[in-house]
Protein backbone atom coordinates (compact mmCIF):
# COMPACT_ATOMS: atom_id res chain seq x y z
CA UNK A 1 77.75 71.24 83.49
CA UNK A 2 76.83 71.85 86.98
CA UNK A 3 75.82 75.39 88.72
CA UNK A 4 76.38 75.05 92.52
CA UNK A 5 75.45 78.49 94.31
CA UNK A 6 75.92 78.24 98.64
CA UNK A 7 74.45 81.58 100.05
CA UNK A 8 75.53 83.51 103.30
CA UNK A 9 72.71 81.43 105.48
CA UNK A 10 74.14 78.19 104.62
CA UNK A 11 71.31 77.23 101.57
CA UNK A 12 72.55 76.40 98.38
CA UNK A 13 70.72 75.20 94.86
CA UNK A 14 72.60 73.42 91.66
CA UNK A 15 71.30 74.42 88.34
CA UNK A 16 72.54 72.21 85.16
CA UNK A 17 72.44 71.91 81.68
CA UNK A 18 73.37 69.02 79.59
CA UNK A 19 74.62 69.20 75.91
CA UNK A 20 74.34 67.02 73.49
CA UNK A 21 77.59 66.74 72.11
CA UNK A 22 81.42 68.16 73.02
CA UNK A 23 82.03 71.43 73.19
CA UNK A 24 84.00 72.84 69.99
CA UNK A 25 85.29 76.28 72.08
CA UNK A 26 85.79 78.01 75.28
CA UNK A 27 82.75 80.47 73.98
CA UNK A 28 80.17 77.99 74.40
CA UNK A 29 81.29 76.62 78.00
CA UNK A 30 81.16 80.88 78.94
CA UNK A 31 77.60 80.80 77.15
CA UNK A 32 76.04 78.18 78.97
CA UNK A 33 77.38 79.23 82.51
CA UNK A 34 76.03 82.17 81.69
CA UNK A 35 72.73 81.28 81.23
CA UNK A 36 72.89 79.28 84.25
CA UNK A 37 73.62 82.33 86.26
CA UNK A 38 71.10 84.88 84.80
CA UNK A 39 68.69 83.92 87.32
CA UNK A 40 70.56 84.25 90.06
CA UNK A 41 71.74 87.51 89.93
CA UNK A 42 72.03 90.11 90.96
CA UNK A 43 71.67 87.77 93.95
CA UNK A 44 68.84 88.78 97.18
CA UNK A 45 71.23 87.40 99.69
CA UNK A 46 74.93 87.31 100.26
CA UNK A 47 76.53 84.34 98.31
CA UNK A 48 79.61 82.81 99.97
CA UNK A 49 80.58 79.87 97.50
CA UNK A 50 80.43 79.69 93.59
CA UNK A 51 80.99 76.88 91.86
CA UNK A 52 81.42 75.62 88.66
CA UNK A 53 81.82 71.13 87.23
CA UNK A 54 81.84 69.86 84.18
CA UNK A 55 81.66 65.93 84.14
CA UNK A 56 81.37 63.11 81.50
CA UNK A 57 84.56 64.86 79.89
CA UNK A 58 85.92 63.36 76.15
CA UNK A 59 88.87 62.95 75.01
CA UNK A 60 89.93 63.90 71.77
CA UNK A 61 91.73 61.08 69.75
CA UNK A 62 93.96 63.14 67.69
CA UNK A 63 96.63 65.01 68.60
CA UNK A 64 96.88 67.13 71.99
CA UNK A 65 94.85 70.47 72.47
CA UNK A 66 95.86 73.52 75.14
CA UNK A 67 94.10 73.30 77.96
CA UNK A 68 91.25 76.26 77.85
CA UNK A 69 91.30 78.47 80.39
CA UNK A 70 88.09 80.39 81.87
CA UNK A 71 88.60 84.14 82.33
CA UNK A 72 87.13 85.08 85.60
């Protein structure tokens, strides 16, 4: 899971975490992003792009899940 904060004066940083196996709910994706974001904010200078990626996705083998949706 990948962090990617662009600020106001064109700078940005990427902060990510790893884990070591799937995530079983939406409640852990929420807890990790927001640990990446505690020490950002509140932010010193105006941010103008937040973003968010998840890569090295699995697919579950049986059956078909919902699609989990991020309340922002």
């Amino acid at each position: 899971m990948t962090l990617k904060v662009k600020y106001a004066d064109f700078n940005q940083i990427t902060r990510s975490k790893t884990v070591p196996a799937p995530l079983p709910a939406i409640a852990d994706l929420e807890e990790i992003i927001s640990h990446l974001l505690v020490p950002i904010f509140p932010p010193r200078k105006g941010i103008r792009l937040l973003g968010v990626s998840l890569s090295s996705l699995e697919r579950r083998s049986s059956g078909t899940e919902p699609q989990l949706r991020l309340a922002l």
